[in-house]
Each structure stands twice: as structure tokens, then as C-alpha cells.
C-alpha atoms as a PDB file:
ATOM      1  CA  UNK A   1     -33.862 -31.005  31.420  1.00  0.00           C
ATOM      2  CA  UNK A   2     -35.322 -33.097  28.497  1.00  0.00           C
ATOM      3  CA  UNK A   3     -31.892 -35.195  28.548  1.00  0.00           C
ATOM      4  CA  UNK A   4     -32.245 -36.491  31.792  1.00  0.00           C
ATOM      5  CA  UNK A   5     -35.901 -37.939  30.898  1.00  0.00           C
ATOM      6  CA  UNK A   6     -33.645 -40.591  28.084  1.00  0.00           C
ATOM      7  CA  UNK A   7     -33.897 -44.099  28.872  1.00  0.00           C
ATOM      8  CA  UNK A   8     -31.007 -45.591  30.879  1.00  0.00           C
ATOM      9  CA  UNK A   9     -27.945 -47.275  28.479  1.00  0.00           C
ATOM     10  CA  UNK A  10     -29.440 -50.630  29.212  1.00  0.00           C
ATOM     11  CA  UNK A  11     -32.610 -49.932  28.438  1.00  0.00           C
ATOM     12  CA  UNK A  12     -32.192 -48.231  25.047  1.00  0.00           C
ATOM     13  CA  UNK A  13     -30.014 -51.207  23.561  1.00  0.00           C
ATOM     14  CA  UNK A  14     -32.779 -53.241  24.758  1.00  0.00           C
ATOM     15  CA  UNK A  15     -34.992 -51.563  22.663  1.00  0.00           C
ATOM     16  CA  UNK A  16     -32.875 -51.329  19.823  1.00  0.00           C
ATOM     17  CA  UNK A  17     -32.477 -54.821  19.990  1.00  0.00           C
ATOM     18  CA  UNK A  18     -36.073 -55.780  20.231  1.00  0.00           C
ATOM     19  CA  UNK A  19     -36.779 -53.838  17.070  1.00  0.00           C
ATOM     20  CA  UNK A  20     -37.725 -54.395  13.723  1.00  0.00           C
ATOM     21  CA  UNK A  21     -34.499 -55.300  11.944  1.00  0.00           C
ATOM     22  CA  UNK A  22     -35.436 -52.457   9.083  1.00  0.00           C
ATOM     23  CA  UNK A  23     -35.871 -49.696  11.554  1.00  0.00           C
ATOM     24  CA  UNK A  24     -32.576 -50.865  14.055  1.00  0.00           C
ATOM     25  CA  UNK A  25     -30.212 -48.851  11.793  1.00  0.00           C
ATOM     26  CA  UNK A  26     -31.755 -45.987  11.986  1.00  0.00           C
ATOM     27  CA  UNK A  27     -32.639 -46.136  15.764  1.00  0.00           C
ATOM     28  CA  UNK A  28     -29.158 -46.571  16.141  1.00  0.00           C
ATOM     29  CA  UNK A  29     -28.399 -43.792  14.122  1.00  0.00           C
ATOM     30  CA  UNK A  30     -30.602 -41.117  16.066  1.00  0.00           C
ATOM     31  CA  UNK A  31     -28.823 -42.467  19.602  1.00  0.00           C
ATOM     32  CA  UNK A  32     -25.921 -42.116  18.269  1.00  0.00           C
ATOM     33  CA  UNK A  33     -26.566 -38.094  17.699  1.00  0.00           C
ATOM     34  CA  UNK A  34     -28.968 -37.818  20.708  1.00  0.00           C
ATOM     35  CA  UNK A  35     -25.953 -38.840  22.820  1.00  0.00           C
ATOM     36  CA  UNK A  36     -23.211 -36.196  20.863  1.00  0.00           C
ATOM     37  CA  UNK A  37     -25.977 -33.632  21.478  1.00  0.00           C
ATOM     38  CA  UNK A  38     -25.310 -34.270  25.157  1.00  0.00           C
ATOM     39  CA  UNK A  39     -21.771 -34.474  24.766  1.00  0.00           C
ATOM     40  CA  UNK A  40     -22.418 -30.845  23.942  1.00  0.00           C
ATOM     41  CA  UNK A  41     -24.657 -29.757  26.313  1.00  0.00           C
ATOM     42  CA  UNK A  42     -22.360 -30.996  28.408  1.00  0.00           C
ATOM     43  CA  UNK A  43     -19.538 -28.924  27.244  1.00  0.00           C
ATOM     44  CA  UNK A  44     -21.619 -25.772  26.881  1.00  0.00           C
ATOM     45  CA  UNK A  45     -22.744 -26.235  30.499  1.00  0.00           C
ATOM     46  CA  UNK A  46     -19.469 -26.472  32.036  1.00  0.00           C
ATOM     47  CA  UNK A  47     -18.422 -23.188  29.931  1.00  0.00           C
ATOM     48  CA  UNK A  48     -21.630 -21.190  31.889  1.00  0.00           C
ATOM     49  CA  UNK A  49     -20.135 -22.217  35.060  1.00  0.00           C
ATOM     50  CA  UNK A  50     -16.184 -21.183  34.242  1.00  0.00           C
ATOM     51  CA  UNK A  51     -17.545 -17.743  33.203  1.00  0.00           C
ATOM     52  CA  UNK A  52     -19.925 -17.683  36.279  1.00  0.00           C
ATOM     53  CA  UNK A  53     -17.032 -18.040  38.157  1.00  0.00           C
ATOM     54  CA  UNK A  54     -14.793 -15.208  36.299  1.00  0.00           C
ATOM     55  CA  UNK A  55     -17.776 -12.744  37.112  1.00  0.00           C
ATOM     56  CA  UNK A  56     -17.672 -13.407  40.535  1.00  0.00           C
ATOM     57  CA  UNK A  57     -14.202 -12.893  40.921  1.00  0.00           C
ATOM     58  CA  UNK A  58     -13.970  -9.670  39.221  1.00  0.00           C
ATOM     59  CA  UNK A  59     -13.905  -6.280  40.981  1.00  0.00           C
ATOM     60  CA  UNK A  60     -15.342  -3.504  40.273  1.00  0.00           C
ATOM     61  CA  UNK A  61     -12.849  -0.599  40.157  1.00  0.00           C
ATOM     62  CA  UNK A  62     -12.720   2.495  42.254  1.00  0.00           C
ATOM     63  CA  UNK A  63     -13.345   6.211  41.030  1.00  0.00           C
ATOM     64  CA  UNK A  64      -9.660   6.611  42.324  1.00  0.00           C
ATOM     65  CA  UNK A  65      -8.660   3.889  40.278  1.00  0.00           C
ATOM     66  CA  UNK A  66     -10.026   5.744  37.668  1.00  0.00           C
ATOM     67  CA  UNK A  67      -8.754   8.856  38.248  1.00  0.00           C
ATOM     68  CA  UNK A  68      -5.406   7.408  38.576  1.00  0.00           C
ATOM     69  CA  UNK A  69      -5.494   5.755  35.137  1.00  0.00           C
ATOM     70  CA  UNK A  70      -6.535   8.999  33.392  1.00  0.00           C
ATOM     71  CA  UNK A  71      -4.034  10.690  35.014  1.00  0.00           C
ATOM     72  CA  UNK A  72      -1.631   8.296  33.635  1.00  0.00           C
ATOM     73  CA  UNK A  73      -3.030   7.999  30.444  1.00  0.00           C
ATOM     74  CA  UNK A  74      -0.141   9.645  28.336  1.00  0.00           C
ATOM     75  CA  UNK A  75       2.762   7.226  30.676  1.00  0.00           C
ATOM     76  CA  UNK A  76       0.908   4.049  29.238  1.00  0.00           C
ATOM     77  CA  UNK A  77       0.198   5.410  25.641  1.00  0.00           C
ATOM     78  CA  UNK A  78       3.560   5.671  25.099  1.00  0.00           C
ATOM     79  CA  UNK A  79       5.067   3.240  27.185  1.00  0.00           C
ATOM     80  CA  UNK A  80       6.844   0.863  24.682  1.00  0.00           C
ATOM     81  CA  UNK A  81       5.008  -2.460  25.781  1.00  0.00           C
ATOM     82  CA  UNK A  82       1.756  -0.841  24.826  1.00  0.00           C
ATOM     83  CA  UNK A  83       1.324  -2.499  21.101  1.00  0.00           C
ATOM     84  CA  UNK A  84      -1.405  -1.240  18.538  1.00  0.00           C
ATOM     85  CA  UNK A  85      -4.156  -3.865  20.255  1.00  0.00           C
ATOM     86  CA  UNK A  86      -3.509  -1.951  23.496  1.00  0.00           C
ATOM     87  CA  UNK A  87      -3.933   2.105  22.049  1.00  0.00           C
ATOM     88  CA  UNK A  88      -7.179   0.871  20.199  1.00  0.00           C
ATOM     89  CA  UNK A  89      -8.857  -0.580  22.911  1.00  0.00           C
ATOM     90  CA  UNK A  90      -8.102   3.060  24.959  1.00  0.00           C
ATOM     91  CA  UNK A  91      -9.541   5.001  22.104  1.00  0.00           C
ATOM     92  CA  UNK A  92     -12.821   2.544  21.822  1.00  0.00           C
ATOM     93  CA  UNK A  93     -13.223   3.261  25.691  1.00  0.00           C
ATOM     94  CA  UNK A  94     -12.550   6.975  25.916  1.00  0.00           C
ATOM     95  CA  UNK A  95     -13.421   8.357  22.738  1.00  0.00           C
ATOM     96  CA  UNK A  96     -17.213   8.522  21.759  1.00  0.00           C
ATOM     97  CA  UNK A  97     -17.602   9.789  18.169  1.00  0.00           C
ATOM     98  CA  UNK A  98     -15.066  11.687  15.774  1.00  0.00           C
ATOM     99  CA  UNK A  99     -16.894  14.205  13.535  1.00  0.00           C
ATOM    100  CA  UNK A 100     -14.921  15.287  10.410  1.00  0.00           C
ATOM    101  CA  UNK A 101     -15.208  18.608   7.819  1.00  0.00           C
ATOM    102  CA  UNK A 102     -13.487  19.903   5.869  1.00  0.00           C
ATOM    103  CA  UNK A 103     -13.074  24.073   5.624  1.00  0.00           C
ATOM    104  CA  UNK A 104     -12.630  24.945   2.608  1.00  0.00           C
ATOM    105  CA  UNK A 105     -11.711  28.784   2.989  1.00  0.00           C
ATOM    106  CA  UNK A 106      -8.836  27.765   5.185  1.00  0.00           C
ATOM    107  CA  UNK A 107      -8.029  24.526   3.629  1.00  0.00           C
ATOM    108  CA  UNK A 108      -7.946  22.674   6.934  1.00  0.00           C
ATOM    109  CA  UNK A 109      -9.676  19.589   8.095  1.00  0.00           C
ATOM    110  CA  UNK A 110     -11.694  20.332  11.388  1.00  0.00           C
ATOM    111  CA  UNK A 111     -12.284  17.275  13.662  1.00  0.00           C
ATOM    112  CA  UNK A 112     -14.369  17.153  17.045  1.00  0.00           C
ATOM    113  CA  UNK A 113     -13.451  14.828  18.983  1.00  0.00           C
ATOM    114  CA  UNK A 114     -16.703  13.804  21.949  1.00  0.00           C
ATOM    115  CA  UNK A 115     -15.308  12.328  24.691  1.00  0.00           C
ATOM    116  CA  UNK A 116     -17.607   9.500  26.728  1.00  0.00           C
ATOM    117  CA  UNK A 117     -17.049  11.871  29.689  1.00  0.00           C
ATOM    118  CA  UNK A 118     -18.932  14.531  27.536  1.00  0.00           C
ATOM    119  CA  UNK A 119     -15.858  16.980  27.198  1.00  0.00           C
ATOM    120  CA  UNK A 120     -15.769  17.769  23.584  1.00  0.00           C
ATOM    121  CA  UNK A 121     -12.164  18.578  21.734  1.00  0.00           C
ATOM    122  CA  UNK A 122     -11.924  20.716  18.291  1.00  0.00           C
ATOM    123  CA  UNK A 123      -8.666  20.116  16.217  1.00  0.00           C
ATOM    124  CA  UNK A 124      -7.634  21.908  12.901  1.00  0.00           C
ATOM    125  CA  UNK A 125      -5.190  20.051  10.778  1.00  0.00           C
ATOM    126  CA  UNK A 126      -4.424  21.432   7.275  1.00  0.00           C
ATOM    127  CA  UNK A 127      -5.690  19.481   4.802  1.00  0.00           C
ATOM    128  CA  UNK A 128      -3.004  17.666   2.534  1.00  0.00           C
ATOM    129  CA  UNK A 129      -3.322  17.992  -1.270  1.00  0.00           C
ATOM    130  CA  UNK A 130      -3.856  14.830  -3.328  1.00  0.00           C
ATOM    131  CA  UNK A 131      -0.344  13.216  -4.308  1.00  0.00           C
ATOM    132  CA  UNK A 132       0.921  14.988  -0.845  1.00  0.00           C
ATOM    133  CA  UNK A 133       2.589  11.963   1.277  1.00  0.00           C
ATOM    134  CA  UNK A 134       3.414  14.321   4.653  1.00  0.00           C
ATOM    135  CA  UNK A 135       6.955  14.819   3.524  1.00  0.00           C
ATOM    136  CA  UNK A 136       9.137  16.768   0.553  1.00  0.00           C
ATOM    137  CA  UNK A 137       9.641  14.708  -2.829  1.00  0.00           C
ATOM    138  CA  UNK A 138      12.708  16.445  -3.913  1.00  0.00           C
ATOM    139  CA  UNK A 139      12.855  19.721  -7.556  1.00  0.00           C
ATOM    140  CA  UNK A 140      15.591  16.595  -9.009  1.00  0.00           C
ATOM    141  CA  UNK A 141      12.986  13.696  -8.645  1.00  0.00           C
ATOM    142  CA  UNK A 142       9.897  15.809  -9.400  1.00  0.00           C
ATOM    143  CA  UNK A 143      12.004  17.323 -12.208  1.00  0.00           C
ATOM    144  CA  UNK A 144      12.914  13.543 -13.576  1.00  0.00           C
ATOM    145  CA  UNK A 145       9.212  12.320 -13.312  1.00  0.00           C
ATOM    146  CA  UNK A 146       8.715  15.392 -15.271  1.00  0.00           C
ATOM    147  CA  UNK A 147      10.486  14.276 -18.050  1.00  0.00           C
ATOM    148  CA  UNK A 148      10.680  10.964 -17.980  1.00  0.00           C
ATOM    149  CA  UNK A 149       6.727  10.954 -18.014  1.00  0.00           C
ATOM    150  CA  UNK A 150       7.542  11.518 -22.090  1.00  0.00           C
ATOM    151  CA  UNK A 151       8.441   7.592 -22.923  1.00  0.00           C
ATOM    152  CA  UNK A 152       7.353   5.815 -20.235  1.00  0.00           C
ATOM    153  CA  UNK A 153       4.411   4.791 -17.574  1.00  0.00           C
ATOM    154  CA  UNK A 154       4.282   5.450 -14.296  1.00  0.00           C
ATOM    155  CA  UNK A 155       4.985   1.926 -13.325  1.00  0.00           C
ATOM    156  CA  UNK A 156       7.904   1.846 -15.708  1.00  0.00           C
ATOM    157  CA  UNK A 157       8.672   5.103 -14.108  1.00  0.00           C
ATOM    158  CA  UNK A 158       8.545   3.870 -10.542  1.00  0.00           C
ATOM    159  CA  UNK A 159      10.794   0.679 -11.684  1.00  0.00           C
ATOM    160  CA  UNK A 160      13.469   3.190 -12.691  1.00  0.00           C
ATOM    161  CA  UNK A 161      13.133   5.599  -9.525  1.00  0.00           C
ATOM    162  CA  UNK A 162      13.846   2.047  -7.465  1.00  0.00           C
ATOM    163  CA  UNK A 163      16.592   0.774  -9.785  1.00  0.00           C
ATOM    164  CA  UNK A 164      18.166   3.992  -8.382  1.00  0.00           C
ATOM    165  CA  UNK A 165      17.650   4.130  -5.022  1.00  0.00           C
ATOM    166  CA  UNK A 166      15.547   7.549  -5.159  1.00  0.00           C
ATOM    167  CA  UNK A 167      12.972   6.516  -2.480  1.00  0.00           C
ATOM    168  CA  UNK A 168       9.737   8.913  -1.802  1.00  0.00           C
ATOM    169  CA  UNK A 169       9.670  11.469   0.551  1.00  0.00           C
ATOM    170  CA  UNK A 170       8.630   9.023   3.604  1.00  0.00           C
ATOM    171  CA  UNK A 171      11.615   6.777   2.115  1.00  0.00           C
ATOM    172  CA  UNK A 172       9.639   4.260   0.834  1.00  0.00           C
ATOM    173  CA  UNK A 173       9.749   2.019  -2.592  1.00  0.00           C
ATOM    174  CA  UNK A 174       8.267   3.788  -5.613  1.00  0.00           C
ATOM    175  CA  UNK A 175       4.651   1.988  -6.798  1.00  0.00           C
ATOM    176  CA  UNK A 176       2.755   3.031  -9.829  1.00  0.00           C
ATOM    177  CA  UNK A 177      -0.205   4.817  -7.392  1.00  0.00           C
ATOM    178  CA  UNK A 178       2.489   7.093  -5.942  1.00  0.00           C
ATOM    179  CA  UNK A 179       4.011   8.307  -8.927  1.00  0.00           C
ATOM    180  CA  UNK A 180       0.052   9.176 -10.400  1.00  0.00           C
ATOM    181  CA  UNK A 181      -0.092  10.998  -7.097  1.00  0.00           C
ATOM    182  CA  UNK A 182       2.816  12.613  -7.514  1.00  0.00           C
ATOM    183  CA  UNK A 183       2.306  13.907 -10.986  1.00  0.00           C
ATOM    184  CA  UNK A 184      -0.892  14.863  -9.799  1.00  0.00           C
ATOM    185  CA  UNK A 185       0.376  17.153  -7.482  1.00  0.00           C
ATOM    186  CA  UNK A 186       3.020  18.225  -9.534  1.00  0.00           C
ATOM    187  CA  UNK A 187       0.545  18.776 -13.332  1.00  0.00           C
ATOM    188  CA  UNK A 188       2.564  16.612 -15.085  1.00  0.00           C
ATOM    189  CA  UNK A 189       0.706  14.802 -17.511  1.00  0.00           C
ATOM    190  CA  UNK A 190       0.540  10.867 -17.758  1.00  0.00           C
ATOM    191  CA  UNK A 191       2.436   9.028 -20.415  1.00  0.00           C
ATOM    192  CA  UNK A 192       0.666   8.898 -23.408  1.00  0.00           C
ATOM    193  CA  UNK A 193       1.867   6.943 -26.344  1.00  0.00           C
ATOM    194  CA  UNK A 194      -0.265   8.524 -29.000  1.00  0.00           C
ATOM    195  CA  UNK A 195       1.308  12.100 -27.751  1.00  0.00           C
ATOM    196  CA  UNK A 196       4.650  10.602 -27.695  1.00  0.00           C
ATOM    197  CA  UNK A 197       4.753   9.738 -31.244  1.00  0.00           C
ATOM    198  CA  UNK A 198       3.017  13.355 -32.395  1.00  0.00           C
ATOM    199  CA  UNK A 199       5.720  14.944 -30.396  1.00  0.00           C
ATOM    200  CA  UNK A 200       8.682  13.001 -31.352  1.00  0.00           C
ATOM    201  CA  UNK A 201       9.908  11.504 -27.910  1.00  0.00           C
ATOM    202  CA  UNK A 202      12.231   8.148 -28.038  1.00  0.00           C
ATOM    203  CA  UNK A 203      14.299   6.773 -25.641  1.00  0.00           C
ATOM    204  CA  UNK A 204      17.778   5.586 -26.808  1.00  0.00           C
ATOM    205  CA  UNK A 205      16.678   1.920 -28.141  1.00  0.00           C
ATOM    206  CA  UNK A 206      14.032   3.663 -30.595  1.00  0.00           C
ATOM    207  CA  UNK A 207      16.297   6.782 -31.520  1.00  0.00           C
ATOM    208  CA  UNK A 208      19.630   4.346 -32.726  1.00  0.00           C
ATOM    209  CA  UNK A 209      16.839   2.332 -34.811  1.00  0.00           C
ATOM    210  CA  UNK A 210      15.264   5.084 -36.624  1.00  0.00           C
ATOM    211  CA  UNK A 211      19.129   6.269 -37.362  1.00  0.00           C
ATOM    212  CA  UNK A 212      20.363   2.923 -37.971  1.00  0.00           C
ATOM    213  CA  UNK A 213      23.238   3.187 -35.532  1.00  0.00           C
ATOM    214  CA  UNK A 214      24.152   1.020 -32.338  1.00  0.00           C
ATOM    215  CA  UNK A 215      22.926   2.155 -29.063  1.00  0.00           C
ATOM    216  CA  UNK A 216      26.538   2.312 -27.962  1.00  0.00           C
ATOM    217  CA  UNK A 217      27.609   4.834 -31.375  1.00  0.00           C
ATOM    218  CA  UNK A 218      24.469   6.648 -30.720  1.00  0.00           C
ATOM    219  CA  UNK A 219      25.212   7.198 -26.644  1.00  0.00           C
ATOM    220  CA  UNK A 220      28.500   8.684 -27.587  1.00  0.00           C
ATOM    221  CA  UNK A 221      27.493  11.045 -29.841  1.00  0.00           C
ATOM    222  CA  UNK A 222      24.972  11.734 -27.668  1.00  0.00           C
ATOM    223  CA  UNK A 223      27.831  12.268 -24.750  1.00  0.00           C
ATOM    224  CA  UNK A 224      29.952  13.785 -27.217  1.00  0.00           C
ATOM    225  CA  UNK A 225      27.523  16.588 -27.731  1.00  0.00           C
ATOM    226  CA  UNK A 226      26.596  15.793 -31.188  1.00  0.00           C
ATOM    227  CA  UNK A 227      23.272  14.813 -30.116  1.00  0.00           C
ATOM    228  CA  UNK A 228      21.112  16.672 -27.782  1.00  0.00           C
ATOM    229  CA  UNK A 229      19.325  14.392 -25.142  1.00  0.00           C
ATOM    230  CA  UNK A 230      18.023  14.429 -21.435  1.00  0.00           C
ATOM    231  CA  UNK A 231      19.255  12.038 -18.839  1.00  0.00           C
ATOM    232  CA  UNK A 232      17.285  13.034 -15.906  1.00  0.00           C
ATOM    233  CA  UNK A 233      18.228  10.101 -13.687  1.00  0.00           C
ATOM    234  CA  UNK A 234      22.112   9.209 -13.814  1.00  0.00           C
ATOM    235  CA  UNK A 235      21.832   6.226 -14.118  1.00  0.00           C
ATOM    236  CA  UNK A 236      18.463   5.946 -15.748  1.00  0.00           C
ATOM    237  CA  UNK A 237      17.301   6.130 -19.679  1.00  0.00           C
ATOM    238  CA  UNK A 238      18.109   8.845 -22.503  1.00  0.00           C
ATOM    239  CA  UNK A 239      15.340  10.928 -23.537  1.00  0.00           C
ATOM    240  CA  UNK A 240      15.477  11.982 -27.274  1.00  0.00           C
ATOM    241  CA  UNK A 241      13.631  13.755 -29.537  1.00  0.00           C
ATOM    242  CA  UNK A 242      13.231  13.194 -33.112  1.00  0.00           C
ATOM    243  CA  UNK A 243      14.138  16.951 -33.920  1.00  0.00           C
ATOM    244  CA  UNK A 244      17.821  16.472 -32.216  1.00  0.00           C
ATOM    245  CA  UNK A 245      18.499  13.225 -34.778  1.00  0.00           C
ATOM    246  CA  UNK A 246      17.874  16.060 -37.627  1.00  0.00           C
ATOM    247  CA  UNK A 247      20.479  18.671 -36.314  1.00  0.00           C
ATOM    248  CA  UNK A 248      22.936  19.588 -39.250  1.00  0.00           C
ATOM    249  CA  UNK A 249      25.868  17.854 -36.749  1.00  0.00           C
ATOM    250  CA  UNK A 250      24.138  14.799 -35.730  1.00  0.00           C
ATOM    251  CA  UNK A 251      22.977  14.751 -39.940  1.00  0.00           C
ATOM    252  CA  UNK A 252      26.828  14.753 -40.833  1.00  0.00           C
ATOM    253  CA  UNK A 253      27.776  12.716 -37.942  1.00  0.00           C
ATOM    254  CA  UNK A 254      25.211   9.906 -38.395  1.00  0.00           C
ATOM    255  CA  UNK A 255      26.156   9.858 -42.261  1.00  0.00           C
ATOM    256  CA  UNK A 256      30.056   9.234 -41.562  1.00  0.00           C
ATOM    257  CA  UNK A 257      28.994   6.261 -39.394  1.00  0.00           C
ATOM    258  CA  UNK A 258      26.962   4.648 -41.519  1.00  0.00           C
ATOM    259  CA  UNK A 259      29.410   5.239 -44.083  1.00  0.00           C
ATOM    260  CA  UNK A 260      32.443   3.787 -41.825  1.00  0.00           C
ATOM    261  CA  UNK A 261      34.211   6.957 -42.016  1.00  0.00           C
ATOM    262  CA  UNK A 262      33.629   7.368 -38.237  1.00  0.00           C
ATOM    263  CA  UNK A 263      33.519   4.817 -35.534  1.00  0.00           C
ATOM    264  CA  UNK A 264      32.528   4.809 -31.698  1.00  0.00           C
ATOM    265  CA  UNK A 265      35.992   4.698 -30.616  1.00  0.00           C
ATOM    266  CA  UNK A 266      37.112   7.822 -32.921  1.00  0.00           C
ATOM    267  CA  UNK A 267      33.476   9.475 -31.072  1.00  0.00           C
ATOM    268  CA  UNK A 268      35.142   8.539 -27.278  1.00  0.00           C
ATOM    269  CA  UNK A 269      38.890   9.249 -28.110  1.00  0.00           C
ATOM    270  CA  UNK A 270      37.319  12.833 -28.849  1.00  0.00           C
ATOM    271  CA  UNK A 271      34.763  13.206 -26.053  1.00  0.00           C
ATOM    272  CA  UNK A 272      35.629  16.546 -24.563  1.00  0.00           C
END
């Protein structure tokens, strides 16, 4: 090997030594990375010979063996010390190729799966609707998206679902992406604030400043049944609309309050 033909340790300072004094630095420099290069060759050589050693040792496997193991496959699938590392190294080493379509007459996915043994398996799975998440989102949550969809975003929307402790149908915590998916699925349209305001939709905050009330006077009339208003979510927001702050009683109500001739505790002693 070209390493072996370097002069001895001896020899090279020698040489550095009897050099010209402008070229000993940088004689010294190129020994100092000729020797690290063997350092690695050195390394890298005694790596080759571990591995050599591995292969040796290693046994080819029987077709018994083999047989046994397939026959066993399903016992070590699911045996509990098998981890995720362990099932995708089986599927990389029995499966060949998944092919996927989609049929559209039956709405089912159709998969063949080619085995490395050249058995081929068909499956039909039906084919899940966008916003579908493999489990049942419940009429009262679909129902509160529904209208809750009238004041706020979907992220706002999936704040409030959380606040209450409404997970999804795979009981998981509400994100923005799963509520779009479940309007999707649902036809419920996305919050739009230009629609809002043509419509009339408020939640409590805006509806007790456009009446000039508190929110607490305006949540008791609104409990009282002066005041029509949707709480889809028990403890969530009101949902108002501009037409219910114009009824005749919520006119005559409103008035007397901003007149002092009615107050939020006359509005709860009477709450029926």
C-alpha cells in the first residue's frame, strides 16, 4: 500500500530539518495530514476485518426455519414486544408492491397487495369521505359547528369545542384542519365576516354594544326570554341576530333599561 512506501519517523524529521527554513512549515504541515490520513486508514481497515468476521459467523437459515416463522407470523405481529421498527421491517421483507384505485361506482378503495413469494392479495375498503375521521362526530356537535360557524372561525371554533371538553370522534383535541373537515363533510359554510354583517349575526359582546346595555342586562333578558338567541354549546357563546334586538319586547325592554326603569336584578328576580 502507498503508506507503507513513507519514509521511516527518523528519516522524515531529518528531512524536515535539513530544509529550507521557508518551505519547513509547510513540510510539516503535509506530515502532519499524511500521518491522520493513516490514522484513518487505519481505522477503516480494522472496520473491514470486524465485519469480515460478522459474515463469517452468520448462518444461513433453513427452509424450515422459514416455514416456521411464516407460520408464526401473526404470534410475533402482535406480540407486545414487537414495536413499530419491528412490523416495518416484516412488511419491507414480505410485501413487494401495494397497488391502489379507487372504484368509483362502489365507492371503495381496491388495494393489491404482491407478495415477494408471488401470491397476490385483493382488498376492498370503502373509501372514507373528506372530513370523515373513522368514527361518529355527534347531531349536538355537528349541530353547534353549524351555528356557531355564523360569528366565528374555525380555529376560534375549535378553541371553544376544547374549552368544553367536546373532543372529536377519535377523542382527540379540536384543531382548525378538523373542524374545515368537518364542515366539509357536514356543507356548512366557513365563517365569513362580510356575510355575517349582511345577515345580522353578533355574538353577545357586539349585540349589548349596538343596544347600549351590559353584557350581564343583555344575558338576562336574553335568559328571560325577552331576547331570542342560540347557545349551542352550554357553556360556550350567545349567538344573536340583529332582527331579535328589534322584537317589540326586547324594543320596550331595552328602552326601560336604558331609562333605569328596569334593572338586571328586577330581569333575574323574574326569570321564569
Amino acid at each position: 500500500m502507498i503508506w507503507k512506501r513513507a519514509l521511516p519517523g527518523t528519516a522524515r524529521r531529518a528531512a524536515v530539518r535539513g530544509l529550507d527554513p521557508e518551505n519547513r512549515l509547510v513540510t510539516q504541515e503535509l506530515e502532519r495530514r499524511w500521518n491522520s490520513a493513516l490514522e484513518e486508514v487505519r481505522k477503516i481497515e480494522s472496520r473491514i476485518a470486524a465485519e469480515s468476521e460478522c459474515i463469517q459467523a452468520t448462518t444461513v437459515g433453513t427452509v424450515d426455519e422459514f416455514k416456521d416463522l411464516a407460520s408464526d407470523l401473526e404470534a410475533l405481529w402482535n406480540d407486545p414486544q414487537a414495536d413499530e421498527r419491528t412490523k416495518k421491517r416484516l412488511l419491507r421483507a414480505l410485501i413487494r408492491e401495494v397497488v391502489v384505485d379507487i372504484d368509483e361506482e362502489t365507492s371503495e378503495v381496491v388495494l393489491v397487495i404482491h407478495w415477494k413469494g408471488g401470491v397476490h392479495t385483493p382488498l376492498r375498503l370503502p373509501r372514507r369521505r373528506r372530513g370523515e375521521s373513522g368514527g361518529h362526530t355527534s347531531k349536538d356537535i355537528v349541530s353547534a359547528v353549524r351555528v356557531l360557524s355564523r360569528i366565528y372561525s374555525d380555529e376560534m371554533i375549535a378553541g371553544v369545542l376544547n374549552r368544553a371538553k367536546l373532543p372529536t370522534a377519535r377523542g382527540n383535541y379540536w384543531t382548525r384542519s378538523l373542524v374545515a373537515s368537518l364542515r366539509a363533510n357536514h356543507g356548512i359554510s366557513c365563517h365569513d365576516a362580510q356575510r355575517q354583517a349582511a345577515e345580522g349575526w353578533l355574538n353577545l359582546t357586539q349585540a349589548a354594544r349596538v343596544v347600549g346595555v351590559s353584557n350581564r342586562t343583555l344575558r338576562l333578558a336574553i335568559e328571560r326570554g325577552y331576547i331570542a338567541a342560540e347557545r349551542p354549546i352550554a357553556c360556550g357563546p350567545w349567538v344573536l341576530n340583529k332582527q331579535a334586538l328589534d322584537s317589540e319586547a326586547a324594543t320596550r325592554l331595552l328602552e326601560r333599561v336604558r331609562l333605569g326603569r328596569s334593572s338586571p336584578r328586577y330581569l333575574h328576580r323574574h326569570r321564569q
